[in-house]
N, C-alpha and C. Protein backbone atom coordinates (compact mmCIF):
# COMPACT_ATOMS: atom_id res chain seq x y z
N UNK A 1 63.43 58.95 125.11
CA UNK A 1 64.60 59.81 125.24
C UNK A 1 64.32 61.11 124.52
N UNK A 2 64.34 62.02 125.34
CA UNK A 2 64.26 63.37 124.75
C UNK A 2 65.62 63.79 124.41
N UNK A 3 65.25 65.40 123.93
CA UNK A 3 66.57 66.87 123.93
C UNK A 3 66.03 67.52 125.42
N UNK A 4 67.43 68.22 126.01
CA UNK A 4 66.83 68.69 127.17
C UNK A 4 68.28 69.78 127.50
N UNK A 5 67.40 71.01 127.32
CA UNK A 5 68.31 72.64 127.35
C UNK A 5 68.28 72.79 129.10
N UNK A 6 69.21 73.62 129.94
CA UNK A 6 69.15 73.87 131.27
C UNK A 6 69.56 75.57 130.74
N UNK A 7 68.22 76.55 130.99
CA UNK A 7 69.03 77.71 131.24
C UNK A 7 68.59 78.38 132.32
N UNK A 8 69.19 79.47 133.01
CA UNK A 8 68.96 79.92 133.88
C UNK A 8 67.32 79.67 134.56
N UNK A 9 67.17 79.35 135.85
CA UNK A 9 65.97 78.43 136.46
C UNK A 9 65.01 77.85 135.62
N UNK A 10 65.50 77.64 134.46
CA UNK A 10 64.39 76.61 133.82
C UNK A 10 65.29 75.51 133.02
N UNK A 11 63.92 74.25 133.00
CA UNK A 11 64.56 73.49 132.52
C UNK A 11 63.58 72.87 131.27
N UNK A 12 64.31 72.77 129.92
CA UNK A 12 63.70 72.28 128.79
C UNK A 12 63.66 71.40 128.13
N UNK A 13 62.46 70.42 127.85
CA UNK A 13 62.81 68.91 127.89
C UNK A 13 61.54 68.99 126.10
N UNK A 14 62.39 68.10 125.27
CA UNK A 14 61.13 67.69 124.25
C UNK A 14 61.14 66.40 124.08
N UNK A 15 60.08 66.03 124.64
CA UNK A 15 59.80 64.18 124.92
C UNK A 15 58.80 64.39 123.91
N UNK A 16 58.63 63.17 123.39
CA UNK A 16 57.27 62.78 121.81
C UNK A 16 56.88 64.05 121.67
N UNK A 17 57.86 65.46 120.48
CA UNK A 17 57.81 66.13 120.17
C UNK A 17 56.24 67.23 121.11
N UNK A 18 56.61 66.97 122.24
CA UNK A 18 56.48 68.55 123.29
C UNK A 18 57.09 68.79 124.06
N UNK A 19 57.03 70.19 124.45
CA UNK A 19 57.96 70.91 124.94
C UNK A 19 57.50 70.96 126.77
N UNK A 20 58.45 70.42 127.33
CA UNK A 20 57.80 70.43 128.80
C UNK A 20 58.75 71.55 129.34
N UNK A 21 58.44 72.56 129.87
CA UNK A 21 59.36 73.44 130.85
C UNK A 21 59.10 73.31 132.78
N UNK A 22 60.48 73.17 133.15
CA UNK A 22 59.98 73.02 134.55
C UNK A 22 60.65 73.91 135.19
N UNK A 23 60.44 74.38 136.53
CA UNK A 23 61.49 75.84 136.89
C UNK A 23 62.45 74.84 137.85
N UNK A 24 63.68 75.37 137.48
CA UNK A 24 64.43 74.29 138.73
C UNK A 24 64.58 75.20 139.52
N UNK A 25 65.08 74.23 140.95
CA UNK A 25 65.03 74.92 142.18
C UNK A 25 66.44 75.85 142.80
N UNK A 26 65.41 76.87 143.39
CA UNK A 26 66.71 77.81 143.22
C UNK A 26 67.60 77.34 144.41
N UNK A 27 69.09 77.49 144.21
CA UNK A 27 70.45 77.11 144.77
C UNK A 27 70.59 78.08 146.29
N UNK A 28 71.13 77.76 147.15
CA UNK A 28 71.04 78.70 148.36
C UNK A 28 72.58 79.35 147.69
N UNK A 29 72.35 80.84 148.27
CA UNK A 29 73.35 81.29 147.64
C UNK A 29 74.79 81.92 149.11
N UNK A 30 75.38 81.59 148.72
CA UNK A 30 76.33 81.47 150.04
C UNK A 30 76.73 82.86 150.72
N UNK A 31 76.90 83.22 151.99
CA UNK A 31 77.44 84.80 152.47
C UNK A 31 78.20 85.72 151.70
N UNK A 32 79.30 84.85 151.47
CA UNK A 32 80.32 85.88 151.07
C UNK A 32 80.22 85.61 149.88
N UNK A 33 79.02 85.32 148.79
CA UNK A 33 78.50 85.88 147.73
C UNK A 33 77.58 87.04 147.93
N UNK A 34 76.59 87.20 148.79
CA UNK A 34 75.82 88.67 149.09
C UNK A 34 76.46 89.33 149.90
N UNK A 35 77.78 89.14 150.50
CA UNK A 35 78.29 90.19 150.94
C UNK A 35 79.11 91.02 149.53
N UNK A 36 79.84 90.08 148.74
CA UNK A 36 80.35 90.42 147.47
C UNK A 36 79.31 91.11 146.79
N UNK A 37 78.29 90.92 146.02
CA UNK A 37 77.14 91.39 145.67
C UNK A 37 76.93 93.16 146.47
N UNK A 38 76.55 92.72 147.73
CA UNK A 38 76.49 93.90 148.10
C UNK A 38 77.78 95.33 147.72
N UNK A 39 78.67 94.90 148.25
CA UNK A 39 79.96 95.32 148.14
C UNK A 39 80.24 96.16 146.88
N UNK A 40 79.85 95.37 145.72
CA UNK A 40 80.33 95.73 144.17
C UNK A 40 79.17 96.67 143.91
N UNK A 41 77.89 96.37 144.09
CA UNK A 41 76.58 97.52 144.35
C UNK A 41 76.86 98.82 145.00
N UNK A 42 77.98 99.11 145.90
CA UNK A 42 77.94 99.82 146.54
C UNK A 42 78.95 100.51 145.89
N UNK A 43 80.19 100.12 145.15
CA UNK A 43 80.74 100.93 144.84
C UNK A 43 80.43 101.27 143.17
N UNK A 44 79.67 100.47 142.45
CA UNK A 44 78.96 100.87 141.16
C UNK A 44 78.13 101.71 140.80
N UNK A 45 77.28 101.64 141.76
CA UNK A 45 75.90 102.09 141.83
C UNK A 45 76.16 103.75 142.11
N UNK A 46 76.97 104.52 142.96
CA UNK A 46 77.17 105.64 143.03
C UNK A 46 77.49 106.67 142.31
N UNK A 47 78.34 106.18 141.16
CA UNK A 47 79.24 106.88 139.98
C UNK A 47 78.00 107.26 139.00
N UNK A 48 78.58 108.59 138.75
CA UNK A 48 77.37 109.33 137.77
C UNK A 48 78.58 108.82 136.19
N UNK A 49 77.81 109.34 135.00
CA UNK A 49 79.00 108.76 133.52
C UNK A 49 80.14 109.70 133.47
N UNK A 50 79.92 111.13 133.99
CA UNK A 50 80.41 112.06 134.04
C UNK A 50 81.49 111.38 135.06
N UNK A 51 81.16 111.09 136.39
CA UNK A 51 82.38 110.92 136.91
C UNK A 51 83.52 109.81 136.17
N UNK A 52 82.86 109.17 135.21
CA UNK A 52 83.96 107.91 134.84
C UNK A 52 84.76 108.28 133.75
N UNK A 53 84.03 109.15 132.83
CA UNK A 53 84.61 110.22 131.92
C UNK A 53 85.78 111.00 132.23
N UNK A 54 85.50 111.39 133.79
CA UNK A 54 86.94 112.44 133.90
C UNK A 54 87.68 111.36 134.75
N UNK A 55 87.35 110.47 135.22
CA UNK A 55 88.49 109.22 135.40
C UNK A 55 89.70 108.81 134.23
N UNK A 56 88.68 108.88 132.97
CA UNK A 56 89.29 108.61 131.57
C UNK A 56 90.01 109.50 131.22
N UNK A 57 89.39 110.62 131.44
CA UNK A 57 90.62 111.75 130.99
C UNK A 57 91.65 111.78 132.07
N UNK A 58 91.29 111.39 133.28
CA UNK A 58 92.60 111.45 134.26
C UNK A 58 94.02 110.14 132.93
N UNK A 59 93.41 109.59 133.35
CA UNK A 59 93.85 108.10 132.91
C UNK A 59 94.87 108.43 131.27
N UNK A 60 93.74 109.41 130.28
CA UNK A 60 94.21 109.67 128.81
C UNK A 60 95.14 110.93 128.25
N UNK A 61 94.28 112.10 129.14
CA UNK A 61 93.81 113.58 128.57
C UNK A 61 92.96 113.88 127.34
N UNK A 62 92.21 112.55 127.17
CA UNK A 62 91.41 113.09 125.66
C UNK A 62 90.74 114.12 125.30
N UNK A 63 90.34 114.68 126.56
CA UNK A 63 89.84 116.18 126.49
C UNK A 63 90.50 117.33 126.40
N UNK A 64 91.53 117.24 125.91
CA UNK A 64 92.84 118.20 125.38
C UNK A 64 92.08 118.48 123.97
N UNK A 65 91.87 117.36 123.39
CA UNK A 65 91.64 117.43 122.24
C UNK A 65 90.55 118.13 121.87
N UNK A 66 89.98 118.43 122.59
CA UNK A 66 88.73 119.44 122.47
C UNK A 66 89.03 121.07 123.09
N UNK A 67 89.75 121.25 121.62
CA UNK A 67 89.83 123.51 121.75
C UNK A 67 88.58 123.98 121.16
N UNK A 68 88.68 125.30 122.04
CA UNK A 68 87.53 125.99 121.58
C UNK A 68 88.18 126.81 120.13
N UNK A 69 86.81 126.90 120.06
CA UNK A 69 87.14 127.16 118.40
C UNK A 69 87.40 129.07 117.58
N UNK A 70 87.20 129.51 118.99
CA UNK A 70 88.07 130.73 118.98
C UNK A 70 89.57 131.08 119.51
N UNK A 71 89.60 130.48 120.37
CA UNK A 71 91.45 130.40 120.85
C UNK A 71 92.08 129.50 120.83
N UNK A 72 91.99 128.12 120.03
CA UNK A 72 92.28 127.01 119.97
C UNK A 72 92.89 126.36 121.40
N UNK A 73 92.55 126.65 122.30
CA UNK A 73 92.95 126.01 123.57
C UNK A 73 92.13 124.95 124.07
N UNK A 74 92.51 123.79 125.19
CA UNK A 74 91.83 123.40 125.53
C UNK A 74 90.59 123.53 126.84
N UNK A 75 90.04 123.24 127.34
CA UNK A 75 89.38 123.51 128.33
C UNK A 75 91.04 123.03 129.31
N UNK A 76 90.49 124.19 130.94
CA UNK A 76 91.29 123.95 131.60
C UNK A 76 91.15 122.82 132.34
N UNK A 77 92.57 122.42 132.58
CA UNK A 77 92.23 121.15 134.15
C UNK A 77 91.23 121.37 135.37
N UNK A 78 91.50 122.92 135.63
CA UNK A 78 91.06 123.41 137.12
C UNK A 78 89.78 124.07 136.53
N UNK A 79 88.61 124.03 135.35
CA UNK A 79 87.94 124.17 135.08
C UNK A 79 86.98 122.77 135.02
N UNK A 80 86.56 121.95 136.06
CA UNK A 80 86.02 120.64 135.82
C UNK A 80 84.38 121.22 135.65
N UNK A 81 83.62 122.41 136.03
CA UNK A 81 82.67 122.68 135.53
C UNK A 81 82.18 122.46 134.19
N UNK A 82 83.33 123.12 133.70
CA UNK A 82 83.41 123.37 132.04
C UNK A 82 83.44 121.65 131.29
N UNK A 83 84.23 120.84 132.07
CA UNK A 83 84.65 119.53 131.72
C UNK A 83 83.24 118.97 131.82
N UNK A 84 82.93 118.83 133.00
CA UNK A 84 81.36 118.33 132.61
C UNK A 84 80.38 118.70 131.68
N UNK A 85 80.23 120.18 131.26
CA UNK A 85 78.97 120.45 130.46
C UNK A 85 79.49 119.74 129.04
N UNK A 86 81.53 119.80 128.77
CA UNK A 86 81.96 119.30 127.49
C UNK A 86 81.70 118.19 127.58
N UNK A 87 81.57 116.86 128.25
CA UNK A 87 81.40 115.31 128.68
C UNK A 87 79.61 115.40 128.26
N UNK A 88 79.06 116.41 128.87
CA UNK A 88 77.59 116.52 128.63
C UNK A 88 77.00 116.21 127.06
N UNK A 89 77.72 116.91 126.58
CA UNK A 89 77.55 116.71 125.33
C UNK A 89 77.08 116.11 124.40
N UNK A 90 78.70 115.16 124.18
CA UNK A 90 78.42 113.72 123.72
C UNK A 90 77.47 112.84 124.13
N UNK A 91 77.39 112.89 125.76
CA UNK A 91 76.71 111.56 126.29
C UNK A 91 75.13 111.95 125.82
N UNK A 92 75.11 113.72 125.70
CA UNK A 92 73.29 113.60 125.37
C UNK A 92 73.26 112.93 123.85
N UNK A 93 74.43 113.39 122.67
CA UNK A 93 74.32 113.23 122.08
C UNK A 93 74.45 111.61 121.58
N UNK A 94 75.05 110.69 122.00
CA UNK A 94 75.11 109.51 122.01
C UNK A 94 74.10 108.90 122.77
N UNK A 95 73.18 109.00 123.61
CA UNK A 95 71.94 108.81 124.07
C UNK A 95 70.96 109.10 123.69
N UNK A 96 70.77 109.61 122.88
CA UNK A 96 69.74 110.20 121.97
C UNK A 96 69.04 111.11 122.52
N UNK A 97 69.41 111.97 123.30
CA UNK A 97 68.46 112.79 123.90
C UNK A 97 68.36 114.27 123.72
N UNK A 98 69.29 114.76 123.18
CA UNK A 98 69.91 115.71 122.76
C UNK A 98 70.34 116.66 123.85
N UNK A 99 70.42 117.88 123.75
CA UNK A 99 70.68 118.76 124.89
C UNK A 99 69.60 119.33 125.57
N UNK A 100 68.78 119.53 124.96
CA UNK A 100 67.24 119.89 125.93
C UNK A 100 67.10 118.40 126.61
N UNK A 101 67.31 117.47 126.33
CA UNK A 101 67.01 116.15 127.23
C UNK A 101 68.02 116.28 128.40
N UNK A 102 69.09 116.97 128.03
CA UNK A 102 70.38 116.22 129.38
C UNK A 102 69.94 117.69 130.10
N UNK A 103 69.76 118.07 129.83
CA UNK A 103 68.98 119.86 130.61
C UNK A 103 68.12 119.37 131.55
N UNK A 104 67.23 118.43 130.94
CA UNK A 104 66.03 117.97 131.95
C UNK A 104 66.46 116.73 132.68
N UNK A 105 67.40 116.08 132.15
CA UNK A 105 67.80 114.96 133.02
C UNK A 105 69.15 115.24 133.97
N UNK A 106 69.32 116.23 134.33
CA UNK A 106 70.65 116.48 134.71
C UNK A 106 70.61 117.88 135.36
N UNK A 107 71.24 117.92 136.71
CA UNK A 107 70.48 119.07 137.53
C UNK A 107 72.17 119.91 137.18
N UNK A 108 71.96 121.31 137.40
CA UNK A 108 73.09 122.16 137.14
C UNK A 108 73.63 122.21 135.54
N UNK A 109 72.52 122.02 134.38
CA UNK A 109 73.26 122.00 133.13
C UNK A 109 71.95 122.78 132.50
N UNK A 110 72.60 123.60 131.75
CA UNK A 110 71.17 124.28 130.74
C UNK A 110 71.43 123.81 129.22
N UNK A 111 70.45 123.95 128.25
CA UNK A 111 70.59 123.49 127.37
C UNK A 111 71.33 124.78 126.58
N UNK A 112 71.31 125.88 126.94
CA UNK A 112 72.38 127.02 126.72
C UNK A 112 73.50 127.05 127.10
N UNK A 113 73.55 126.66 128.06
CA UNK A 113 75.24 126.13 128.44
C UNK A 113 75.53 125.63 127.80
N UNK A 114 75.32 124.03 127.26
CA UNK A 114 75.52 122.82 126.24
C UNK A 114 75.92 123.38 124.82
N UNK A 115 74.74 123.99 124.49
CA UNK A 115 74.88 124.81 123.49
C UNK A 115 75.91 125.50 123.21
N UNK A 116 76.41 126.29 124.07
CA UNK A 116 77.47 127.47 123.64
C UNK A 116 78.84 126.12 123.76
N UNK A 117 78.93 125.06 124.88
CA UNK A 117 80.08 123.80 124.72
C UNK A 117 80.04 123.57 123.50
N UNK A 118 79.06 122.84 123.07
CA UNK A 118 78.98 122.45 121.90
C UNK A 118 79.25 123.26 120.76
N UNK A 119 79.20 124.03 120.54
CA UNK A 119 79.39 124.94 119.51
C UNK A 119 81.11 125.49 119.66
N UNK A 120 81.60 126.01 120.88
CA UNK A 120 82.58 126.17 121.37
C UNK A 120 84.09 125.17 121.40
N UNK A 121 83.59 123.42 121.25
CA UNK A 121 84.61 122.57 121.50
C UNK A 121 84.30 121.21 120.69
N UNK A 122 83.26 121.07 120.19
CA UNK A 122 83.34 119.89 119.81
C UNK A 122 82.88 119.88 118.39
N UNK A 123 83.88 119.70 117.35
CA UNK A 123 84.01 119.88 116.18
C UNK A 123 83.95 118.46 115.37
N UNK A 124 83.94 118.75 114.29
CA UNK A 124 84.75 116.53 113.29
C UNK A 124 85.75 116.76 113.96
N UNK A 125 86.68 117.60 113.76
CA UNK A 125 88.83 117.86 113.83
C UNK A 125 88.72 116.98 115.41
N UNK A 126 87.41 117.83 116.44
CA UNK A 126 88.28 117.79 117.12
C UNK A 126 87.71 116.40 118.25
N UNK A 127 86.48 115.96 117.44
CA UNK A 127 85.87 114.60 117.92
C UNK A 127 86.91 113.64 117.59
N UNK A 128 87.41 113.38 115.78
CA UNK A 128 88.91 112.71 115.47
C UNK A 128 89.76 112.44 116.20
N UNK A 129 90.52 113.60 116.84
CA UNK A 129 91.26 113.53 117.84
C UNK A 129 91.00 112.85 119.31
N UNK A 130 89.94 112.94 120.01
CA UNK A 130 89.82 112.46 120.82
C UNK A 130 89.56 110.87 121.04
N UNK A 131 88.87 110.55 119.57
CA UNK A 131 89.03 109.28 119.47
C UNK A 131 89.87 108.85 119.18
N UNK A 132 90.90 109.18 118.39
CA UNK A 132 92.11 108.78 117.80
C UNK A 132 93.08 108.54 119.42
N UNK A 133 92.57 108.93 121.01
CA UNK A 133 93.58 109.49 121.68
C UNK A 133 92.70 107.93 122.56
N UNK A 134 91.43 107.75 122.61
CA UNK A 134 91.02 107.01 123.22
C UNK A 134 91.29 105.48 122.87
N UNK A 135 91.22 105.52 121.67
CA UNK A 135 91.54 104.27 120.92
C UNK A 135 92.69 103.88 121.26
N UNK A 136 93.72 104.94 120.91
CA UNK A 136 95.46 104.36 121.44
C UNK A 136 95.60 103.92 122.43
N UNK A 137 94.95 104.54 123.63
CA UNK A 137 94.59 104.20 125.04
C UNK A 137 94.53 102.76 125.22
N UNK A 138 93.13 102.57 124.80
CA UNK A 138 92.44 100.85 124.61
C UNK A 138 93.50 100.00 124.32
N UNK A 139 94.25 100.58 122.93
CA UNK A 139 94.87 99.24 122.42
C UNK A 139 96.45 99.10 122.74
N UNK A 140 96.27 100.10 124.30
CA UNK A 140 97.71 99.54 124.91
C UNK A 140 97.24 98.70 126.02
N UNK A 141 95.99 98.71 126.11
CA UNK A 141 95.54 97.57 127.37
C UNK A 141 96.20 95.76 127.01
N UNK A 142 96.50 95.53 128.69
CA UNK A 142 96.78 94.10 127.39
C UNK A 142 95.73 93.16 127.30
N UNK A 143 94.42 93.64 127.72
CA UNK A 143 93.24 92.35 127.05
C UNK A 143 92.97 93.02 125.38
N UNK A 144 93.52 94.21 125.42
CA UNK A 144 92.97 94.64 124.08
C UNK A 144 93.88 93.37 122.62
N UNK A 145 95.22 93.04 123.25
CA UNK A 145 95.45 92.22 122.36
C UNK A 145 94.89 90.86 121.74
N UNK A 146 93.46 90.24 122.66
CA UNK A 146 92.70 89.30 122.70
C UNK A 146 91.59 89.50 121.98
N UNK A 147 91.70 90.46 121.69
CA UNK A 147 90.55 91.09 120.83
C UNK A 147 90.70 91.20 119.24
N UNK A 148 92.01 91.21 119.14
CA UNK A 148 92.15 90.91 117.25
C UNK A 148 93.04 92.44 117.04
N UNK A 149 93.25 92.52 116.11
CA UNK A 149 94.11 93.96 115.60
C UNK A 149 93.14 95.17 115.67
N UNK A 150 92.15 94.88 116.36
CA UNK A 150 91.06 96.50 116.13
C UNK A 150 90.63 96.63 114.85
N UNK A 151 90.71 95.82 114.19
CA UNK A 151 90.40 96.76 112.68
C UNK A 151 88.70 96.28 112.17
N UNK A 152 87.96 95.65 113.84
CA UNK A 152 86.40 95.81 113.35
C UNK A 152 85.72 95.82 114.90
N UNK A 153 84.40 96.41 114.86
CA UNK A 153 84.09 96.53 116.30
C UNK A 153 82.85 96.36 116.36
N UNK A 154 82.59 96.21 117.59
CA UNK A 154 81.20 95.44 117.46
C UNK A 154 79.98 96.71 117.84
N UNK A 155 79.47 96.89 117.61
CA UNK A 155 78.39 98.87 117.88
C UNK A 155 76.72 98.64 116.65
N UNK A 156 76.30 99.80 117.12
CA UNK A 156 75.07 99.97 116.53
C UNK A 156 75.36 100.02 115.06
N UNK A 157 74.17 100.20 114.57
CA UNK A 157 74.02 100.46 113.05
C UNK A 157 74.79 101.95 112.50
N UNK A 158 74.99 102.07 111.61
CA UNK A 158 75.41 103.54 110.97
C UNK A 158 73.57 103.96 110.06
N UNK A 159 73.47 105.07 110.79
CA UNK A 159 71.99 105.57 109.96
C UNK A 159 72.27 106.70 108.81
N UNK A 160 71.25 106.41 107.79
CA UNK A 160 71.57 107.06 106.72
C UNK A 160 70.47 107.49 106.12
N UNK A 161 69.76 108.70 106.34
CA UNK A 161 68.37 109.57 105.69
C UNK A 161 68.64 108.80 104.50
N UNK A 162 67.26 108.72 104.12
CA UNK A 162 67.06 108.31 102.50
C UNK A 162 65.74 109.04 101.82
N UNK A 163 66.02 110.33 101.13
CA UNK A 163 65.35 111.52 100.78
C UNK A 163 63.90 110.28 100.06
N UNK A 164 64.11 109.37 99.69
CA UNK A 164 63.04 108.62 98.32
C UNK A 164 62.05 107.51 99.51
N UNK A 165 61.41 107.36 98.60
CA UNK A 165 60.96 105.96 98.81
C UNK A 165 61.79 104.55 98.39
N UNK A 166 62.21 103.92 99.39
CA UNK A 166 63.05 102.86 99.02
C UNK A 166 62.63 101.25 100.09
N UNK A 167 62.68 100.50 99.50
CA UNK A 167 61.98 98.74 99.79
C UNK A 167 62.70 98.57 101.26
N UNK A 168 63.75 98.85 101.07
CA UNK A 168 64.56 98.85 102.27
C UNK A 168 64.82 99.77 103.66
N UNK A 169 64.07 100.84 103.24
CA UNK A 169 64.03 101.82 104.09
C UNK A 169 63.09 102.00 105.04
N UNK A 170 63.26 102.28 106.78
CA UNK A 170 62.05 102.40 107.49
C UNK A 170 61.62 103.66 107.62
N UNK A 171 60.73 104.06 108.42
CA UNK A 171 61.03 105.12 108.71
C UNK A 171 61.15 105.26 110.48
N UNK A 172 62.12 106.14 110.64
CA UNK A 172 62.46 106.87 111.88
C UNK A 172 62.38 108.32 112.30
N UNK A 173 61.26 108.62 113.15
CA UNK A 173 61.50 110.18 113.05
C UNK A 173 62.55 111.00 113.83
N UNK A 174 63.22 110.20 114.73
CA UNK A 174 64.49 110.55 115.93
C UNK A 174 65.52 110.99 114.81
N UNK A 175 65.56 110.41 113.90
CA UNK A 175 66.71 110.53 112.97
C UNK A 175 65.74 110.92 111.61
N UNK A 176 66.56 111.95 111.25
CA UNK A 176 66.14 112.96 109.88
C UNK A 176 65.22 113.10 109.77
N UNK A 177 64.45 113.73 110.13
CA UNK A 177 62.89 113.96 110.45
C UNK A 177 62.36 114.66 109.31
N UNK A 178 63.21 115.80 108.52
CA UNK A 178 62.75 115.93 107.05
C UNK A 178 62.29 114.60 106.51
N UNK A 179 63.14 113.93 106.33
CA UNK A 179 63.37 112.73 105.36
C UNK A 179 62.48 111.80 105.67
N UNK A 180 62.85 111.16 107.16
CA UNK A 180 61.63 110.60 108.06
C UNK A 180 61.78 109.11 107.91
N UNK A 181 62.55 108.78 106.69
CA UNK A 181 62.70 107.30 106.43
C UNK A 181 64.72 107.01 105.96
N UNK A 182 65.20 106.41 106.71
CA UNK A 182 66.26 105.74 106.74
C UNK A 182 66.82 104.13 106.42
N UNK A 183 68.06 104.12 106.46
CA UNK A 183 68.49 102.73 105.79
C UNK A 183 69.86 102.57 107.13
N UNK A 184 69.75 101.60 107.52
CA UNK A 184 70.91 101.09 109.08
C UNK A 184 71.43 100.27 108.35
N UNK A 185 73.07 100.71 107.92
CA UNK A 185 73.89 99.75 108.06
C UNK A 185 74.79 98.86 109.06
N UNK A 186 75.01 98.03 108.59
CA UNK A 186 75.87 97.30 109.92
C UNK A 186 77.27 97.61 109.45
């Protein structure tokens, strides 16, 4: 008598302490599962992040919250040009690519355009706000109540340059490249 795991097409058996793996056989998979399949491909697969972004702002206006920082206004509605290079932004910047990356990955955006957005609308004040606008959003959903009171979330590390030599520290050159060595909290 063995232990014996089933995960996806394999199967894992330890008889007199070895490990036998066997591939099980694959299941015929029924029509109106690859028609479904197809279906959900077709309408996923098309959407750029940008388009789901100004879905969100349809949905929020969180992009109110982003004035430029000479006339405190927001970008206009009937300005969705402008809305994209501001959406541009973040996403280079949360992708790690920065703005010369979304320049090269992204046709109709310069990294001077980005530049002058960035400098123009997206501030701490006015990043705060938009999260503060997105969050409220979320936690009127009602699966958001299945989720606990919000008050912890599940995301990457927080990175933190560390000027010294320290036991704990790696190094990363994407992040603080003076410094060159960092500490990731959870």
């Amino acid at each position: 008598m063995g232990i014996c795991w089933v995960m996806p097409l394999l199967r894992l058996e330890i008889r007199n302490d070895q490990f036998h793996v066997t591939r099980l056989e694959k299941l015929a998979q029924p029509p109106s599962a690859r028609e479904m399949r197809k279906r959900v491909q077709q309408m996923v697969s098309k959407r750029q992040l940008t388009d789901l972004l100004l879905d969100l702002h349809g949905w929020t206006g969180f992009l109110k919250a982003f004035t430029r920082i000479t006339t405190g206004r927001p970008v206009t509605e009937a300005d969705i040009a402008e809305q994209i290079r501001l959406l541009a932004c973040p996403i280079a910047e949360g992708c790690n690519i920065g703005l010369a990356g979304m320049e090269t990955n992204s046709s109709g955006l310069s990294a001077d355009q980005l530049a002058e957005v960035k400098f123009s609308y997206i501030r701490e004040e006015t990043l705060a706000r938009a999260t503060a606008t997105l969050v409220n959003f979320q936690m009127q959903q009602p699966l958001a109540e299945h989720w606990g009171q919000g008050y912890s979330s599940s995301s990457d590390a927080r990175v933190y340059g560390v000027p010294v030599r320290a036991l704990n520290a790696t190094y990363h050159p994407r992040y603080f490249a003076s410094a060159g060595r960092v500490i990731l909290a959870l």
